[in-house]
PDB file of N, CA and C in Angstrom:
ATOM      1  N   UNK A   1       0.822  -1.176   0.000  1.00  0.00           N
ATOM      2  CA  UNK A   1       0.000   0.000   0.000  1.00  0.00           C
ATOM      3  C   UNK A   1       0.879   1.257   0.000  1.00  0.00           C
ATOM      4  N   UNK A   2       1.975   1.353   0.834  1.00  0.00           N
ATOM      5  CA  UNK A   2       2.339   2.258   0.499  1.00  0.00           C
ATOM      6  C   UNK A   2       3.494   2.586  -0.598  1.00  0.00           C
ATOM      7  N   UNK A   3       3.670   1.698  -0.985  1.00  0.00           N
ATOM      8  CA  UNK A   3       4.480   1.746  -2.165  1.00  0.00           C
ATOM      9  C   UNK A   3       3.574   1.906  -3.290  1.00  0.00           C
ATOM     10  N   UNK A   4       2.560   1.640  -3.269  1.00  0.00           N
ATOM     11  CA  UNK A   4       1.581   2.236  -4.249  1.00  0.00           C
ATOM     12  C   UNK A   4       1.303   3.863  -4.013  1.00  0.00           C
ATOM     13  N   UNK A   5       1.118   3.899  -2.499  1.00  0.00           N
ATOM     14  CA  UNK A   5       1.106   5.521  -2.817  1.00  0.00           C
ATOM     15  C   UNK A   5       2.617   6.311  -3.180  1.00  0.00           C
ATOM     16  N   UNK A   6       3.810   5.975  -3.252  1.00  0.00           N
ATOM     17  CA  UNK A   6       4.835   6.654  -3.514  1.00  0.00           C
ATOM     18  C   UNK A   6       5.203   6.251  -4.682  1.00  0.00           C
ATOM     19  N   UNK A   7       4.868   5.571  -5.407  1.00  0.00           N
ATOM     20  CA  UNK A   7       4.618   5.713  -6.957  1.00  0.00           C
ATOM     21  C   UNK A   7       3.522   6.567  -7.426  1.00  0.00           C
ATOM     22  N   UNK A   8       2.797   6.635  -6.830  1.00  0.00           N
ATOM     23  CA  UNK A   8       1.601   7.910  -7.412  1.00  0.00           C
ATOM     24  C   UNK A   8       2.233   9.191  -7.186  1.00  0.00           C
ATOM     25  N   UNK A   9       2.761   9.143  -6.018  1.00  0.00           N
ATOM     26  CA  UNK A   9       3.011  10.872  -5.653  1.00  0.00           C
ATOM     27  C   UNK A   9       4.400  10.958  -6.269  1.00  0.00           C
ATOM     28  N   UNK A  10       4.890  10.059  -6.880  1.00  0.00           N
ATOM     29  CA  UNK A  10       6.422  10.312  -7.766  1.00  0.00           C
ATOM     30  C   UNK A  10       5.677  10.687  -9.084  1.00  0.00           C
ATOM     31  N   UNK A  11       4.936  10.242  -9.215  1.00  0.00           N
ATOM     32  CA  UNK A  11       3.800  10.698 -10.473  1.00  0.00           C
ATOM     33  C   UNK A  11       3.950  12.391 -10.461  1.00  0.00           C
ATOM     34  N   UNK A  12       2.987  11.977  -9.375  1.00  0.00           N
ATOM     35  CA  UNK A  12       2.627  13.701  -9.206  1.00  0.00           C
ATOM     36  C   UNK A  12       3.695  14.921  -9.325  1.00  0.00           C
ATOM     37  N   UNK A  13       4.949  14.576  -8.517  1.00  0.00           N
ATOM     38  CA  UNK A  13       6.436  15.328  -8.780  1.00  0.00           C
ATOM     39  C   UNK A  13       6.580  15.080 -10.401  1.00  0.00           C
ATOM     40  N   UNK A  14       7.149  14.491 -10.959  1.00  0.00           N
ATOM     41  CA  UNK A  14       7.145  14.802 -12.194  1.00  0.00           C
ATOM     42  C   UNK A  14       6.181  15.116 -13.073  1.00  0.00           C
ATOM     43  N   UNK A  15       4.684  15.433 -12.523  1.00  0.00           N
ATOM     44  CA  UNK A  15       4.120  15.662 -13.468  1.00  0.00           C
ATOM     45  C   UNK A  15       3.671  14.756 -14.536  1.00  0.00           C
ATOM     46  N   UNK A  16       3.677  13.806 -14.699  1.00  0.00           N
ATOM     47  CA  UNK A  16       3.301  12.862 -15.286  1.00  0.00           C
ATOM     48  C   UNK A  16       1.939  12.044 -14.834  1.00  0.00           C
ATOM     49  N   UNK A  17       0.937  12.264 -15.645  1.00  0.00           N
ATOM     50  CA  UNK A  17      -0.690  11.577 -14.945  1.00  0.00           C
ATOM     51  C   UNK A  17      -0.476  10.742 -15.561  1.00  0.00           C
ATOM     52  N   UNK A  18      -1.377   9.221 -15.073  1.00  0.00           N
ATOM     53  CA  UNK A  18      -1.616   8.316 -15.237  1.00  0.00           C
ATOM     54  C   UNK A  18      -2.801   8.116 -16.906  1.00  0.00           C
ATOM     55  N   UNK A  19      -2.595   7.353 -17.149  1.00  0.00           N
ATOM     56  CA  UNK A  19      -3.202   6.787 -18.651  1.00  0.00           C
ATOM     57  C   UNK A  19      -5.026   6.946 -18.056  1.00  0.00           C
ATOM     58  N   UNK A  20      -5.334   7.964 -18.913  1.00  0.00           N
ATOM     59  CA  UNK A  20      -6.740   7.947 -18.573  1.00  0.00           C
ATOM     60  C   UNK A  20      -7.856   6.943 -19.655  1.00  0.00           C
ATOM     61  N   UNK A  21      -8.911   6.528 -18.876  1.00  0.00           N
ATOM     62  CA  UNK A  21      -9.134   5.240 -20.032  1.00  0.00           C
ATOM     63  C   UNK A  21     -11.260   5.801 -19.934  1.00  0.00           C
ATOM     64  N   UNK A  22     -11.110   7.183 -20.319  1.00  0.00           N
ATOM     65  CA  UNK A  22     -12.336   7.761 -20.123  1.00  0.00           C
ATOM     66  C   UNK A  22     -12.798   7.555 -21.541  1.00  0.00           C
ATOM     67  N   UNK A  23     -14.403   7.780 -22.003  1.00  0.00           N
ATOM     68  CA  UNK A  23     -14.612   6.896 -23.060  1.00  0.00           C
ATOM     69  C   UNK A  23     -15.051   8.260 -23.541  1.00  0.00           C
ATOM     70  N   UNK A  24     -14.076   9.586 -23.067  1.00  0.00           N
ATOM     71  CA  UNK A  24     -14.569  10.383 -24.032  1.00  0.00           C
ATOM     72  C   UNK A  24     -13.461  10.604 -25.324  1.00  0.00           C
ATOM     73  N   UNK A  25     -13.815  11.443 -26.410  1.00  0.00           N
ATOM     74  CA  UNK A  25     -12.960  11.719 -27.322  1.00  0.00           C
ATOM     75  C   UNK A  25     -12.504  12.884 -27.392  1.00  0.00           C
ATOM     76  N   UNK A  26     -12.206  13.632 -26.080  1.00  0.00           N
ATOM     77  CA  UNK A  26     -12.004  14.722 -25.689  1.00  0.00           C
ATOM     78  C   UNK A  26     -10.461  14.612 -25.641  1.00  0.00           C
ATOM     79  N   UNK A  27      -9.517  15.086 -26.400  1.00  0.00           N
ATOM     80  CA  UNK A  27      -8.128  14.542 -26.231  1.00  0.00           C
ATOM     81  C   UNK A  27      -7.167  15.740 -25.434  1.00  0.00           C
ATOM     82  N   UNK A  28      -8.373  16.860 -25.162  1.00  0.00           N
ATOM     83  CA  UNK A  28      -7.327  18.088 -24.728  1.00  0.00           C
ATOM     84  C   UNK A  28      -6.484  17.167 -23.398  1.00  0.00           C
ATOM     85  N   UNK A  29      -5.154  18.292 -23.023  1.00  0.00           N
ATOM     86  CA  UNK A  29      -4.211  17.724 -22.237  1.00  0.00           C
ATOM     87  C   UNK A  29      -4.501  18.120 -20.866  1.00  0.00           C
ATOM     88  N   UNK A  30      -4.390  17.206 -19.999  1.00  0.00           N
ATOM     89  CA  UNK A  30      -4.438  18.108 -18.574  1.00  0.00           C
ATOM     90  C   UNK A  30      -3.608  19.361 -18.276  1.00  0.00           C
ATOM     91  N   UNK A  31      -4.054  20.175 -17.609  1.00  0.00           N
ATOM     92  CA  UNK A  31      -3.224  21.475 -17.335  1.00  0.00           C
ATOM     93  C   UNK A  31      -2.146  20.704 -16.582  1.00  0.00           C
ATOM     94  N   UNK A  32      -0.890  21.534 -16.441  1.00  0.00           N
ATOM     95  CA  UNK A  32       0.002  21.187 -15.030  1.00  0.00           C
ATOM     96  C   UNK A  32      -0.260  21.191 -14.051  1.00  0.00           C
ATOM     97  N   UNK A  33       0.698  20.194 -13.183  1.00  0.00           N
ATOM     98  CA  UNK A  33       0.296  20.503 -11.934  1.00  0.00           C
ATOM     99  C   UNK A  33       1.020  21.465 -10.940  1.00  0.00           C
ATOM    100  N   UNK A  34      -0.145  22.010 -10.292  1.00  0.00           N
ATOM    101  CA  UNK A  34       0.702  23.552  -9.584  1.00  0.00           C
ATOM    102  C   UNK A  34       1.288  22.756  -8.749  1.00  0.00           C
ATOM    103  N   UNK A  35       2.838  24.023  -8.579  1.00  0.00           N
ATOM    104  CA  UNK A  35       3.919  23.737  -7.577  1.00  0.00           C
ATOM    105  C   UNK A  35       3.858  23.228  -6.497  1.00  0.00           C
ATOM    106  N   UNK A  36       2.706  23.899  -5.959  1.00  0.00           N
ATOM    107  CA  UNK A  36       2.515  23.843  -4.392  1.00  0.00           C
ATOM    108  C   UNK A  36       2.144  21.884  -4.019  1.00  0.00           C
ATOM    109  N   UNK A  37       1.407  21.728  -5.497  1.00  0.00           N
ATOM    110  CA  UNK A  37       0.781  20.235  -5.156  1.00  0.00           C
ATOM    111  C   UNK A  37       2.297  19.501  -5.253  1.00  0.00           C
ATOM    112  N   UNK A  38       3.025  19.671  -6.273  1.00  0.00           N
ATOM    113  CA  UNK A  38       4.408  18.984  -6.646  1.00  0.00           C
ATOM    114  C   UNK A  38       5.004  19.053  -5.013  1.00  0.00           C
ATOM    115  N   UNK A  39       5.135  19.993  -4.151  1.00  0.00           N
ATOM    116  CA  UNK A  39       6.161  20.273  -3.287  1.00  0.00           C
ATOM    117  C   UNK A  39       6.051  19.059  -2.284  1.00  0.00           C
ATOM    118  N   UNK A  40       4.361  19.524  -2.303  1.00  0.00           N
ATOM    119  CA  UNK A  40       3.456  18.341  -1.095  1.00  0.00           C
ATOM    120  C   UNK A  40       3.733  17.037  -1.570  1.00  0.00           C
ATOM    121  N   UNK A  41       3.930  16.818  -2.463  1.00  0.00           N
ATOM    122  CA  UNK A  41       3.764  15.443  -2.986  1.00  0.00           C
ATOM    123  C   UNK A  41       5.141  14.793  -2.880  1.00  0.00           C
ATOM    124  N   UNK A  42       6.026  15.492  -3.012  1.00  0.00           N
ATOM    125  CA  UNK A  42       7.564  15.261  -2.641  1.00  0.00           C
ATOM    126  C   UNK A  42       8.138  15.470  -1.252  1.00  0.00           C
ATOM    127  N   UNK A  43       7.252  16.262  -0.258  1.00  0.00           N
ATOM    128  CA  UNK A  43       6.657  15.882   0.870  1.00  0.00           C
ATOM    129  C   UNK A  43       6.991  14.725   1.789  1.00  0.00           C
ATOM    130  N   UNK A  44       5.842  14.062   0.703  1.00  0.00           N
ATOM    131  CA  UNK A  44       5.178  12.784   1.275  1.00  0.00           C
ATOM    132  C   UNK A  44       6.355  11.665   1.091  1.00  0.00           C
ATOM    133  N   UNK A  45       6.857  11.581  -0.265  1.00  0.00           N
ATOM    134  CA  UNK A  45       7.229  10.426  -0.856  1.00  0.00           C
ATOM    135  C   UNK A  45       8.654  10.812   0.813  1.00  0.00           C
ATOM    136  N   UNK A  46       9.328  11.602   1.061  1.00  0.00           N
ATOM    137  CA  UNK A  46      10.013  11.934   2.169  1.00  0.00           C
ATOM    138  C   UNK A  46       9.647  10.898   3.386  1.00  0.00           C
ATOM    139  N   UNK A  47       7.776  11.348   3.691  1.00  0.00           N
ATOM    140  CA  UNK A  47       7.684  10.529   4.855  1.00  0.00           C
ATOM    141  C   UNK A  47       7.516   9.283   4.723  1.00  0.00           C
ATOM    142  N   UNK A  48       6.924   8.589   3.491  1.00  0.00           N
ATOM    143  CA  UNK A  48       7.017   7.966   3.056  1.00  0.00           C
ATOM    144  C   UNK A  48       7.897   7.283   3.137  1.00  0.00           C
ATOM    145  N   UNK A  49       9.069   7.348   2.751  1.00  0.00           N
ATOM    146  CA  UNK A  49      10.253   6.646   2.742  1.00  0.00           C
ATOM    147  C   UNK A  49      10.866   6.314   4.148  1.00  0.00           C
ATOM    148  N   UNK A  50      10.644   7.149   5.077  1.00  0.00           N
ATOM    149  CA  UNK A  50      10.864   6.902   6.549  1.00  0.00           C
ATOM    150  C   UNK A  50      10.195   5.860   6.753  1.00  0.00           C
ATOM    151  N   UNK A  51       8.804   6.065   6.813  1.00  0.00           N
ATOM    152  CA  UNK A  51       8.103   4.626   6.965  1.00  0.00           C
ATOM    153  C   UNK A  51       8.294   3.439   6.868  1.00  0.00           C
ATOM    154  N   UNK A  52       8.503   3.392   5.541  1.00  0.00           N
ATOM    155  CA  UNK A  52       9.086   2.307   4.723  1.00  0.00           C
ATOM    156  C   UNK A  52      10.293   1.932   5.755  1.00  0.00           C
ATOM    157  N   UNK A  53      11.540   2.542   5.816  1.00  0.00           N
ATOM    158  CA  UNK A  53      12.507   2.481   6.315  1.00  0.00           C
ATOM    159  C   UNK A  53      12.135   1.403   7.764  1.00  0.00           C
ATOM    160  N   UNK A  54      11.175   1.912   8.694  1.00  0.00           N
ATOM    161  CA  UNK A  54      11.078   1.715   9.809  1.00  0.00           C
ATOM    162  C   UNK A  54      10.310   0.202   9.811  1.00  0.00           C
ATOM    163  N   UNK A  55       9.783  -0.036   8.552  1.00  0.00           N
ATOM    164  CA  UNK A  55       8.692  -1.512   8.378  1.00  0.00           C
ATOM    165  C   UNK A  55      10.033  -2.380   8.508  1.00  0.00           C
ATOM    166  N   UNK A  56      11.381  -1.645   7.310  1.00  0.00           N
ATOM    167  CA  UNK A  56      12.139  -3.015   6.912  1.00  0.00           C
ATOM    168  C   UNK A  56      12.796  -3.429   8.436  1.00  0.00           C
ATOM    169  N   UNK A  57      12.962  -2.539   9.274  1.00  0.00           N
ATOM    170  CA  UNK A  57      13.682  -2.579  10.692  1.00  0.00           C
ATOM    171  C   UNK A  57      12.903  -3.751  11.259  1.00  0.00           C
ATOM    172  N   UNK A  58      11.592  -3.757  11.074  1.00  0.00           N
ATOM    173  CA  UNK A  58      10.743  -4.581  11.977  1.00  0.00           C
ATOM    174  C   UNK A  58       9.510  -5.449  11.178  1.00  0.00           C
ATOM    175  N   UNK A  59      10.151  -7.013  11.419  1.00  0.00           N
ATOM    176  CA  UNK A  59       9.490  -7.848  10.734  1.00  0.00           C
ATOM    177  C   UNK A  59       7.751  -7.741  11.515  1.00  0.00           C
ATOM    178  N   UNK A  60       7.356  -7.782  12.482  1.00  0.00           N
ATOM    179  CA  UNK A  60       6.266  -8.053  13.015  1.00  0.00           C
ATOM    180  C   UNK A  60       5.587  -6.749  12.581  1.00  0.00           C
ATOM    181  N   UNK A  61       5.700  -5.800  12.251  1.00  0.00           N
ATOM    182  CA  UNK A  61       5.015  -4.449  12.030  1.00  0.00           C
ATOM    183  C   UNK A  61       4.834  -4.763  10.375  1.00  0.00           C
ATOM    184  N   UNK A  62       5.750  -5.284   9.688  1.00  0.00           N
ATOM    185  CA  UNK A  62       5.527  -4.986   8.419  1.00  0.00           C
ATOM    186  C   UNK A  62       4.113  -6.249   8.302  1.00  0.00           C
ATOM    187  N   UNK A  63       4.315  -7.315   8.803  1.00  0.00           N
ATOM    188  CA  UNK A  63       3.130  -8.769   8.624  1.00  0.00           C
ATOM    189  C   UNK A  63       2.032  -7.813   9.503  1.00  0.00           C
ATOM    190  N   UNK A  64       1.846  -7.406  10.419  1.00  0.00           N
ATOM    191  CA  UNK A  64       0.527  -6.614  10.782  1.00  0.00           C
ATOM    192  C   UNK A  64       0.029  -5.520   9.767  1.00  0.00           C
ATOM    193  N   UNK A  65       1.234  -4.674   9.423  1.00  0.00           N
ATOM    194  CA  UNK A  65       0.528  -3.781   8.498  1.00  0.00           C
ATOM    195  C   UNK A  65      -0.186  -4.045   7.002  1.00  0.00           C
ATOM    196  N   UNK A  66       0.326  -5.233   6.397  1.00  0.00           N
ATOM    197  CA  UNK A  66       0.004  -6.005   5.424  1.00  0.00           C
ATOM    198  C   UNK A  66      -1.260  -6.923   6.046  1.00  0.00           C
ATOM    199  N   UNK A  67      -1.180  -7.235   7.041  1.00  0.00           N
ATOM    200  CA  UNK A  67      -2.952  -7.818   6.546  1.00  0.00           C
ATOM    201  C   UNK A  67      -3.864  -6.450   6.897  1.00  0.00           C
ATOM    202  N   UNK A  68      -3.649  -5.467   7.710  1.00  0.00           N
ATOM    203  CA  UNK A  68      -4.556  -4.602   8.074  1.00  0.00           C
ATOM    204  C   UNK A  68      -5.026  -3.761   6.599  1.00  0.00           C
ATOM    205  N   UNK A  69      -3.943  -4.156   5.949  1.00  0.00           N
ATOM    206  CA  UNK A  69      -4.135  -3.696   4.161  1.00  0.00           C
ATOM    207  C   UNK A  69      -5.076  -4.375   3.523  1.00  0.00           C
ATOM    208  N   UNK A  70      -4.815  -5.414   4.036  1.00  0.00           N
ATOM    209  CA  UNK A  70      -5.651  -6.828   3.067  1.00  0.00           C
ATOM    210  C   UNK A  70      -6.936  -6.571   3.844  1.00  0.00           C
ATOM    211  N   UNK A  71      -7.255  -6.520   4.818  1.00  0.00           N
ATOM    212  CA  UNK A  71      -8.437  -6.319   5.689  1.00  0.00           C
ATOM    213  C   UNK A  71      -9.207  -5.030   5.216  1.00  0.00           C
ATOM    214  N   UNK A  72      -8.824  -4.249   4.883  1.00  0.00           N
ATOM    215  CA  UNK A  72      -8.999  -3.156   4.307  1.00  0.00           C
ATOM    216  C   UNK A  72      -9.820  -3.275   2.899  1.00  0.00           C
ATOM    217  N   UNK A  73      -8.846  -3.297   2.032  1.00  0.00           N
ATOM    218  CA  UNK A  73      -9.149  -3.905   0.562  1.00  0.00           C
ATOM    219  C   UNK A  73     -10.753  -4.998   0.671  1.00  0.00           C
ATOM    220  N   UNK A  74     -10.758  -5.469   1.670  1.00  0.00           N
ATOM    221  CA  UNK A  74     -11.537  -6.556   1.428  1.00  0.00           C
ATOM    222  C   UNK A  74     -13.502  -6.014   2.426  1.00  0.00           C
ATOM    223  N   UNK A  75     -12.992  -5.396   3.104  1.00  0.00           N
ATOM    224  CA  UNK A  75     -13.945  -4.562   3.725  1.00  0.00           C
ATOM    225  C   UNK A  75     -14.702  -3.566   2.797  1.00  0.00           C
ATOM    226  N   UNK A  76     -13.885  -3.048   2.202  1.00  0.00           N
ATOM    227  CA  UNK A  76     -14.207  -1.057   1.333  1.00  0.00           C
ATOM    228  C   UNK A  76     -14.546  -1.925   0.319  1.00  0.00           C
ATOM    229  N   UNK A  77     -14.452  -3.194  -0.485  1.00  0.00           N
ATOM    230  CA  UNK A  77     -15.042  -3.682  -2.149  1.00  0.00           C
ATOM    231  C   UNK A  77     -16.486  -4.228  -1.599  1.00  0.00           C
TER     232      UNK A  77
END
């Protein structure tokens, strides 16, 4: 999960959106994204990476946080 979100928000820093699969034929381009969102988003991938850091330190946190993911996923569908 969270490596899914720090691939999105590495998205977001470079500016690069994801493949839109809308069934219109509207091909205009998305505007950019303002700075302020880029800054936040590079931000994150920061705390992000701490996180991360602190799962690989500790095997029992990373197996709890992974099913509370899976528990998740399976609750919200």
């Amino acid at each position: 999960m969270l490596y899914d979100l720090r691939r999105d928000m590495d998205a977001v820093v470079k500016d690069t959106p994801p493949e839109r699969d809308d069934d219109d034929d509207d091909d205009d381009p998305l505007p950019p994204t303002p700075a302020v969102i880029r800054i936040a988003a590079r931000a994150s991938i920061i705390l992000i990476d701490k996180y991360i850091d602190l799962m690989k330190e500790s095997k029992l946190y990373l197996f709890v946080m992974g099913n509370v993911a899976t528990f998740l996923r399976l609750a919200c569908s």
